[in-house]
Each structure stands twice: as structure tokens, then as C-alpha cells.
PDB file of N, CA and C in Angstrom:
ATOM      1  N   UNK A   1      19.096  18.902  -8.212  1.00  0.00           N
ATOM      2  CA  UNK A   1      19.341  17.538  -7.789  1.00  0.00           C
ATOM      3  C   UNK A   1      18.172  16.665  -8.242  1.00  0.00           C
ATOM      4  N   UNK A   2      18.089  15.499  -8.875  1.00  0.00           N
ATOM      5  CA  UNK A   2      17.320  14.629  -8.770  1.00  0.00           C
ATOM      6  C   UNK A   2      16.839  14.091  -7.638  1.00  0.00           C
ATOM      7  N   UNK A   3      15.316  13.983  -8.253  1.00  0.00           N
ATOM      8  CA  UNK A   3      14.781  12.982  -7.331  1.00  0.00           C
ATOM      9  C   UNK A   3      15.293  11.667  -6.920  1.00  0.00           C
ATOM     10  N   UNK A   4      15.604  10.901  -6.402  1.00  0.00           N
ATOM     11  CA  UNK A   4      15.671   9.203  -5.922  1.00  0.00           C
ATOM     12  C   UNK A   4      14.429   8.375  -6.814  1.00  0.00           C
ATOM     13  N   UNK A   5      13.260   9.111  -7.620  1.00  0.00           N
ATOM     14  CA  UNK A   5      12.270   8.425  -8.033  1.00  0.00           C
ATOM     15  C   UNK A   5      11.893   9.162  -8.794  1.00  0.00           C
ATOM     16  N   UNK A   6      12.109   9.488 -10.363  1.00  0.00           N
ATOM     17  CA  UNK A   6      11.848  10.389 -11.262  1.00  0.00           C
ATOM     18  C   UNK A   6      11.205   9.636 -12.334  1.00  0.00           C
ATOM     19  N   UNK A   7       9.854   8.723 -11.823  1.00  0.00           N
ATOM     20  CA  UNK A   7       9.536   8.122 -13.082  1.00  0.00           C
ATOM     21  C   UNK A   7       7.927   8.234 -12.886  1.00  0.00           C
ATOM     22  N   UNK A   8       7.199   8.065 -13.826  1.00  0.00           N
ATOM     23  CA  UNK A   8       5.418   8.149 -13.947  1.00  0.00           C
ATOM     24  C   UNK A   8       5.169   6.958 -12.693  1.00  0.00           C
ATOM     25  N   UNK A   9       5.741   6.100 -12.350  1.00  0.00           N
ATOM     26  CA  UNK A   9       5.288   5.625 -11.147  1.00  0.00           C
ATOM     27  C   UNK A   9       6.184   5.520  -9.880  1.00  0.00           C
ATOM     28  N   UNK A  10       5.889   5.776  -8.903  1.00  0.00           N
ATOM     29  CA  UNK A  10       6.051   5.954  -7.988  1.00  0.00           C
ATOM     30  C   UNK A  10       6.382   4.784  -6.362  1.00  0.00           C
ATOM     31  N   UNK A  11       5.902   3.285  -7.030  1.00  0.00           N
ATOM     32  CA  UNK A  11       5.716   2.331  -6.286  1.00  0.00           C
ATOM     33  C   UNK A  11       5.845   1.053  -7.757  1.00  0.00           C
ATOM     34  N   UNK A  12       5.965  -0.162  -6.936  1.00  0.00           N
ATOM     35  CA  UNK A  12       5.878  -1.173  -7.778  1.00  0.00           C
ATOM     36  C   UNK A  12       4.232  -2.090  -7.375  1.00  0.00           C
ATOM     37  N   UNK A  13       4.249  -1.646  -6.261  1.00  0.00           N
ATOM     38  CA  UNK A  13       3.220  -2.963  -5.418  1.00  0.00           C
ATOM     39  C   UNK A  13       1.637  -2.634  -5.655  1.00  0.00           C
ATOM     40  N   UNK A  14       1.218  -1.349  -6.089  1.00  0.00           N
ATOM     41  CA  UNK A  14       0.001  -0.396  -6.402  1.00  0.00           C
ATOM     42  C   UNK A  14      -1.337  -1.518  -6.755  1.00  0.00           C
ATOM     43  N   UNK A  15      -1.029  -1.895  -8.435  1.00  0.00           N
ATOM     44  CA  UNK A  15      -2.400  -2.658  -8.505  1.00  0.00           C
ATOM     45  C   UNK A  15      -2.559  -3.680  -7.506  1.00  0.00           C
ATOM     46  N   UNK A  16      -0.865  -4.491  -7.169  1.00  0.00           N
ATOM     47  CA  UNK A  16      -1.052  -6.092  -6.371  1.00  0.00           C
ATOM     48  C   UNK A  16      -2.355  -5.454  -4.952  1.00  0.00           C
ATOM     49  N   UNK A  17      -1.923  -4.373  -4.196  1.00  0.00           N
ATOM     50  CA  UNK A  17      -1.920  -3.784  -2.936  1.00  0.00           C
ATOM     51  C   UNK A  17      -3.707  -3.698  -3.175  1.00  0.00           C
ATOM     52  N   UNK A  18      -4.645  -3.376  -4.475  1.00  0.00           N
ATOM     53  CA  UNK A  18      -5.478  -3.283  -4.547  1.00  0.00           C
ATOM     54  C   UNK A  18      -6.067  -4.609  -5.257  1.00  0.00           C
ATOM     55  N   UNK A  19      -5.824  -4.727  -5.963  1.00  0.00           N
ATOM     56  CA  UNK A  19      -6.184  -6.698  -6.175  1.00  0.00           C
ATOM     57  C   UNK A  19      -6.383  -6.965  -4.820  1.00  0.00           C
ATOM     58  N   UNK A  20      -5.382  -7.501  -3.749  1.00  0.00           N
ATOM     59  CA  UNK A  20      -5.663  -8.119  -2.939  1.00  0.00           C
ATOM     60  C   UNK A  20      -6.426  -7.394  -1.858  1.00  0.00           C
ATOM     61  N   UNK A  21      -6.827  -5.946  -1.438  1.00  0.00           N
ATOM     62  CA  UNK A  21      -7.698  -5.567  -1.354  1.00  0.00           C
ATOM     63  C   UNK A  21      -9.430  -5.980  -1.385  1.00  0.00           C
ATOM     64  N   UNK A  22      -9.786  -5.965  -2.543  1.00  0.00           N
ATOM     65  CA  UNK A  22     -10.608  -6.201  -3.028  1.00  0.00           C
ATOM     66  C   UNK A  22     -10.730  -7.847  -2.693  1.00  0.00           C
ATOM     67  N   UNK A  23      -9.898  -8.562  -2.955  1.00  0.00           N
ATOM     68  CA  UNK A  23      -9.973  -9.804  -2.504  1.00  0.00           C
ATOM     69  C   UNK A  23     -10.496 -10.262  -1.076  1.00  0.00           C
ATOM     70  N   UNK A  24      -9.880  -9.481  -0.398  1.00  0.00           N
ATOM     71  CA  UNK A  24     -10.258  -9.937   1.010  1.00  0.00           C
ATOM     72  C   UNK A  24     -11.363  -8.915   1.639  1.00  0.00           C
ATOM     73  N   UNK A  25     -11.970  -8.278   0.547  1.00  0.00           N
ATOM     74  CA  UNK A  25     -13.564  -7.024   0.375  1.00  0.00           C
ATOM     75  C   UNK A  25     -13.434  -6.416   1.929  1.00  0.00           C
ATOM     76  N   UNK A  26     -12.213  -5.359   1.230  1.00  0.00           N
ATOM     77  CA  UNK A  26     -11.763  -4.202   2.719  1.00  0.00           C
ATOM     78  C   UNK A  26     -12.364  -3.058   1.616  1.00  0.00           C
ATOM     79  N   UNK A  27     -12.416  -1.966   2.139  1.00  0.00           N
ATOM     80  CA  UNK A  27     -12.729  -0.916   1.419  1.00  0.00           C
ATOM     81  C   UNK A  27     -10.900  -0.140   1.594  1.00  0.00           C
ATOM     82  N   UNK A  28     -10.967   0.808   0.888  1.00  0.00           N
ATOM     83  CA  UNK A  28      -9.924   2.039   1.618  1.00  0.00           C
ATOM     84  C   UNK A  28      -9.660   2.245   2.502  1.00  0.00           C
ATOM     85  N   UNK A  29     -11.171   2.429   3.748  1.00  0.00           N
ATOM     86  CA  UNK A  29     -11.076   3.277   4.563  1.00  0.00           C
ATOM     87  C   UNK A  29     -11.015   2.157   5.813  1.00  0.00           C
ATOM     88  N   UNK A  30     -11.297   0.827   5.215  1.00  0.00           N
ATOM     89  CA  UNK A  30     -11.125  -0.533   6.373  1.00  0.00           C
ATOM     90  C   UNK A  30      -9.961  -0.189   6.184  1.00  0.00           C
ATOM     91  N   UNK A  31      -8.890  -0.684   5.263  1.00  0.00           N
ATOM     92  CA  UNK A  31      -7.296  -0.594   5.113  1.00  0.00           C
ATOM     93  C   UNK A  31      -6.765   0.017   6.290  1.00  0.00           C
ATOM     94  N   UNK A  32      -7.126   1.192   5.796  1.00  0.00           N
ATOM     95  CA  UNK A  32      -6.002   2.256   6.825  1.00  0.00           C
ATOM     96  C   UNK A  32      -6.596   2.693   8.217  1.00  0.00           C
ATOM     97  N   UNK A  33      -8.383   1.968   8.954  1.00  0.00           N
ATOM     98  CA  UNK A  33      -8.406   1.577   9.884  1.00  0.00           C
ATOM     99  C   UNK A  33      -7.442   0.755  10.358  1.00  0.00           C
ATOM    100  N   UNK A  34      -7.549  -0.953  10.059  1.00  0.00           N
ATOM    101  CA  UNK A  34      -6.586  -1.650  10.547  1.00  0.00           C
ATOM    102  C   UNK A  34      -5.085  -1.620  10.258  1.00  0.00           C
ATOM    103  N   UNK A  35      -4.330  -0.378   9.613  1.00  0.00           N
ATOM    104  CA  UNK A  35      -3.197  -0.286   9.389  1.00  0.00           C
ATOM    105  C   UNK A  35      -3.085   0.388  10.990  1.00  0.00           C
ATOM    106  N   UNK A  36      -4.018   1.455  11.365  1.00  0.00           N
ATOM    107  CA  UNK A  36      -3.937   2.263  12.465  1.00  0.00           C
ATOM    108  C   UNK A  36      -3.557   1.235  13.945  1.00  0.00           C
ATOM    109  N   UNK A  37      -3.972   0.033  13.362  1.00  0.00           N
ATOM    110  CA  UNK A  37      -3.427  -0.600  14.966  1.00  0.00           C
ATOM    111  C   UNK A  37      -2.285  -1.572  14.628  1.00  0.00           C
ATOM    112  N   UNK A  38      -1.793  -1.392  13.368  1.00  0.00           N
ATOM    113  CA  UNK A  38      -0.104  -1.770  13.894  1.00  0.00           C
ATOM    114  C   UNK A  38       0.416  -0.473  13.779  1.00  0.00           C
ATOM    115  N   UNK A  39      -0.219   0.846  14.166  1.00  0.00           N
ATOM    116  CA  UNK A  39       0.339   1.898  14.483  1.00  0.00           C
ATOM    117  C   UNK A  39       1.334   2.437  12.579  1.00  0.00           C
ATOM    118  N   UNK A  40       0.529   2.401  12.229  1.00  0.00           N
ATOM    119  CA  UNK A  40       0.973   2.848  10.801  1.00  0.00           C
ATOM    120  C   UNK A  40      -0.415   3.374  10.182  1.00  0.00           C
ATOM    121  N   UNK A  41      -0.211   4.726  10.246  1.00  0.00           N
ATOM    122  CA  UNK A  41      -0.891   5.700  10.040  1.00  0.00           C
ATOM    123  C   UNK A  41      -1.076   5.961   8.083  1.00  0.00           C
ATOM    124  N   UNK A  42      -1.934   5.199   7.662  1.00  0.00           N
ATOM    125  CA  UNK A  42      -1.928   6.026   6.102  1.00  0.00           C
ATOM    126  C   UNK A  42      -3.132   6.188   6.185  1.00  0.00           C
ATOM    127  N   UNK A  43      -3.784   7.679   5.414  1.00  0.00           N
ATOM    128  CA  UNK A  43      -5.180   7.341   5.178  1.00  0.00           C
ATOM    129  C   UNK A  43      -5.718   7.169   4.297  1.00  0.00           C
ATOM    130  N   UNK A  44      -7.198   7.059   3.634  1.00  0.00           N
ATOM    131  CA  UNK A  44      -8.068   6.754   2.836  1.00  0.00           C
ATOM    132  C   UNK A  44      -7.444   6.987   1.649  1.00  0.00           C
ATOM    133  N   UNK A  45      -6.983   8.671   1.633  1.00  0.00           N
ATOM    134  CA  UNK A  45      -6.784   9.098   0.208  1.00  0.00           C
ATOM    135  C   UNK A  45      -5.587   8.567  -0.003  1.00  0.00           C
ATOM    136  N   UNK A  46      -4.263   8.489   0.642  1.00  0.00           N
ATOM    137  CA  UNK A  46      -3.063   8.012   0.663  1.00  0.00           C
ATOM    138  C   UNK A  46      -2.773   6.333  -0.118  1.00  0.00           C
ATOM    139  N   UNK A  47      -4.428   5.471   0.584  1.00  0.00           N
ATOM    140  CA  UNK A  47      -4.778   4.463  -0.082  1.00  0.00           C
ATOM    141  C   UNK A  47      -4.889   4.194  -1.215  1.00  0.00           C
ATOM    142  N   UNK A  48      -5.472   5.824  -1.814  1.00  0.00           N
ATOM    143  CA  UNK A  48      -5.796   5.572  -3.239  1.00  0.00           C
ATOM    144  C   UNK A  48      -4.624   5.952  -3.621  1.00  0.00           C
ATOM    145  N   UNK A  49      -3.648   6.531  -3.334  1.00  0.00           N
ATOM    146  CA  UNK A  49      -2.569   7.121  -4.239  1.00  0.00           C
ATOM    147  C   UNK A  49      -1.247   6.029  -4.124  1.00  0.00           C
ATOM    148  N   UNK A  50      -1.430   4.847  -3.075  1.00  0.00           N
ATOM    149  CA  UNK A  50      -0.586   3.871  -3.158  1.00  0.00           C
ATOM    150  C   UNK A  50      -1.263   3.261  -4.618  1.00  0.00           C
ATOM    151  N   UNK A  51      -2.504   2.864  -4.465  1.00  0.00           N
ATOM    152  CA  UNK A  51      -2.836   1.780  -5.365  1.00  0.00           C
ATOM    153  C   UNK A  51      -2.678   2.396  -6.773  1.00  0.00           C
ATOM    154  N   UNK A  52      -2.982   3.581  -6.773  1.00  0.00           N
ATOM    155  CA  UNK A  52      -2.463   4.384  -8.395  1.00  0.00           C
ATOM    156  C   UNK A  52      -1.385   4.625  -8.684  1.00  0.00           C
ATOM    157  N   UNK A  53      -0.513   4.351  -7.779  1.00  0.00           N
ATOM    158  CA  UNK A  53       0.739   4.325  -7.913  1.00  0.00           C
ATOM    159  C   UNK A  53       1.511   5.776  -7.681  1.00  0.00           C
ATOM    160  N   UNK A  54       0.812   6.814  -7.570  1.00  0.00           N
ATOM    161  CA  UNK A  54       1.558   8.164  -7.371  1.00  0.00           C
ATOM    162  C   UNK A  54       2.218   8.463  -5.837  1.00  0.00           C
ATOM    163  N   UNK A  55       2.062   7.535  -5.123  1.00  0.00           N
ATOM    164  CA  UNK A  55       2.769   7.877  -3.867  1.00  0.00           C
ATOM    165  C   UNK A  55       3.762   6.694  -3.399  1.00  0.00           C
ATOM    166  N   UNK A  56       5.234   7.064  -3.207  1.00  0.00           N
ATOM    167  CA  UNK A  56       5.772   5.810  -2.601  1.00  0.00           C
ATOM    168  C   UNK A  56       5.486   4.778  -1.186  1.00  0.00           C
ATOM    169  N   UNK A  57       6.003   4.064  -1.128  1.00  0.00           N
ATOM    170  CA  UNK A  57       5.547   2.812   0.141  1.00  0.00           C
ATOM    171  C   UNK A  57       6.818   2.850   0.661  1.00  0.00           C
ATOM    172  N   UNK A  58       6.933   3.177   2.232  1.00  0.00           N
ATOM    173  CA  UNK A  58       8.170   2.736   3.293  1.00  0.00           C
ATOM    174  C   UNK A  58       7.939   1.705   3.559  1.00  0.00           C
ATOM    175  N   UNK A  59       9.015   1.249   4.006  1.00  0.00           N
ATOM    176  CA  UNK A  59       9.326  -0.202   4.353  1.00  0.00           C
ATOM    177  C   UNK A  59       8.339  -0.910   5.537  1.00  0.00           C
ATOM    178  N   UNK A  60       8.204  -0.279   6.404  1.00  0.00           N
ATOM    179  CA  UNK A  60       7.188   0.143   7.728  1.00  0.00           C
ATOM    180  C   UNK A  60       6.176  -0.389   7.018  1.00  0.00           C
ATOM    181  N   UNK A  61       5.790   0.726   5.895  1.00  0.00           N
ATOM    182  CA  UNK A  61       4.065   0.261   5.220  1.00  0.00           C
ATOM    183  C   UNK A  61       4.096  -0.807   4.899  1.00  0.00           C
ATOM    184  N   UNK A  62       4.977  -1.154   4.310  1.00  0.00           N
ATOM    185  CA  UNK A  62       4.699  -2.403   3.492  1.00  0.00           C
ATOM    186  C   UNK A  62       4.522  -3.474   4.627  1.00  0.00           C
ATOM    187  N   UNK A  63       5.449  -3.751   5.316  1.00  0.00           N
ATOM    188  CA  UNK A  63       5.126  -4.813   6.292  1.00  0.00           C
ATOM    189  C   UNK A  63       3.632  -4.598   7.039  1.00  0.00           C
ATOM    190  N   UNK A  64       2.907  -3.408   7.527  1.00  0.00           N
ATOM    191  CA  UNK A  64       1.891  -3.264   7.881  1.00  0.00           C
ATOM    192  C   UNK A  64       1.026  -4.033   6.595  1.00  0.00           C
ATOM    193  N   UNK A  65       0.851  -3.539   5.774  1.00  0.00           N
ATOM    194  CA  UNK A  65       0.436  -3.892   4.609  1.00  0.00           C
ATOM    195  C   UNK A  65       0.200  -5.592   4.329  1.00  0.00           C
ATOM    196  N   UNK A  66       1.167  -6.568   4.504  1.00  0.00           N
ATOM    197  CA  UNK A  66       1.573  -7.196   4.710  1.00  0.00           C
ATOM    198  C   UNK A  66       1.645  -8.288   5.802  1.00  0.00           C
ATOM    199  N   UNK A  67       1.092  -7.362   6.834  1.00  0.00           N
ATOM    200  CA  UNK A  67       0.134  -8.005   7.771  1.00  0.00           C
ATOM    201  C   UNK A  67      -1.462  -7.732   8.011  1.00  0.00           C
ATOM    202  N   UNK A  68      -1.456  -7.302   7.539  1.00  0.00           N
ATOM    203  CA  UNK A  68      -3.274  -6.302   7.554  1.00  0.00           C
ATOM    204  C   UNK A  68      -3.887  -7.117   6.528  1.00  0.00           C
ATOM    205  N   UNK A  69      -3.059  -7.397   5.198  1.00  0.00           N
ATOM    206  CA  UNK A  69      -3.662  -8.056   4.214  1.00  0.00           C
ATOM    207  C   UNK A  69      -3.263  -9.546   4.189  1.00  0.00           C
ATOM    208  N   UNK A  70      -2.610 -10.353   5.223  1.00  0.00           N
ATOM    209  CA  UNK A  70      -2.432 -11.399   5.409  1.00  0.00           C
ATOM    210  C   UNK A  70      -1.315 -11.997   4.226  1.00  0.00           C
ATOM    211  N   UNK A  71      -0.894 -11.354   3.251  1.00  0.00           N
ATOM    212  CA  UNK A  71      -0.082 -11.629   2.330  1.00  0.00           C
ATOM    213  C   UNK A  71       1.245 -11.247   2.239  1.00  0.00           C
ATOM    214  N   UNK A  72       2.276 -12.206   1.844  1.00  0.00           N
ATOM    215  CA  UNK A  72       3.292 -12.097   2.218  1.00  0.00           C
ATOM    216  C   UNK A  72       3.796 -11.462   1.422  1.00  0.00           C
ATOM    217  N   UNK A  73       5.512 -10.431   1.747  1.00  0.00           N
ATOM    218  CA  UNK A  73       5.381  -9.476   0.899  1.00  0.00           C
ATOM    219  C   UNK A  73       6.053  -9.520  -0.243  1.00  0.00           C
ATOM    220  N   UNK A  74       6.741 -11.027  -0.598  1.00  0.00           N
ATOM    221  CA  UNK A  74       7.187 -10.633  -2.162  1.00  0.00           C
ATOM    222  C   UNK A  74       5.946 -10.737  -2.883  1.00  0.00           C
ATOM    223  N   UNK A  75       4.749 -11.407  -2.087  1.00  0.00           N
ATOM    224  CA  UNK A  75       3.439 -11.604  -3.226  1.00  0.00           C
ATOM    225  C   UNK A  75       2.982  -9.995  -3.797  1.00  0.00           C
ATOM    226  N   UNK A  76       3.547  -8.791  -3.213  1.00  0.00           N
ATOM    227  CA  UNK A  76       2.784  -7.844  -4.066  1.00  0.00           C
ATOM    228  C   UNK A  76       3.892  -7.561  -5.138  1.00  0.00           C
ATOM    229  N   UNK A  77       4.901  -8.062  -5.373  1.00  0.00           N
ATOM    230  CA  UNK A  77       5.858  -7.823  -6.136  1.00  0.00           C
ATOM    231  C   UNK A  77       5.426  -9.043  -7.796  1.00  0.00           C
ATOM    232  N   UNK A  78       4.543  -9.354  -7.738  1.00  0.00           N
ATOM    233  CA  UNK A  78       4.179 -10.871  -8.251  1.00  0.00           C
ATOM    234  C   UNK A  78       3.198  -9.417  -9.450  1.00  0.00           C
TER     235      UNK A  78
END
């Protein structure tokens, strides 16, 4: 059976998610602190594998994401 996601990347939102990162000078490990209190659990390394793109994003994340980084969420689609 195929995967649902059989391609070298894994996410669309990866560099935006780290651009704006860096923008608002969180580290990794700030990220997925304040992801932890809208109760959305990713961690450090998970951080890096969103922004490299090898791990997918639930819908959940993204809106955490999305509020943690103050940016709205078609902007990581940009």
C-alpha cells in the first residue's frame, strides 16, 4: 500500500515555520516549550524535522504553531 505522502518532503510549511522562528528569536527548544502550554506536545528534535521538512504537521500543530508564533496560518503557506 502506499503511503498518503510518498515524496522527499514531507510538509509544505518547514522553511516558513523556521523563517518566522528566527524572526521572533525563539530557539527550538523555546518553540516546543510554549507549544507545551497550548498542550501540544512536539519536541526540540521534532522541531528540527518540521523545519527540514522530514516530518509531517497535524492540523492541531499547525494551529498551535500558529498561535505560539503569532502568525496566521495561510502565512506559512506563503
Amino acid at each position: 500500500m502506499a503511503r498518503i505522502i510518498d515524496t522527499e518532503y514531507k510538509n509544505l510549511i518547514g522553511d516558513n515555520v523556521k523563517r518566522i522562528r528566527k524572526e521572533r528569536k525563539l530557539s527550538q527548544q523555546q518553540l516546543s516549550d510554549r507549544l507545551e502550554t497550548f498542550a501540544i506536545y512536539i519536541c526540540r528534535g521534532s522541531i528540527s524535522r518540521i523545519e527540514d521538512k522530514s516530518r509531517t504537521v497535524t492540523d492541531i500543530e499547525l494551529y498551535g504553531l500558529s498561535q505560539v508564533l503569532s502568525t496566521p496560518i495561510k502565512d506559512f503557506f506563503n
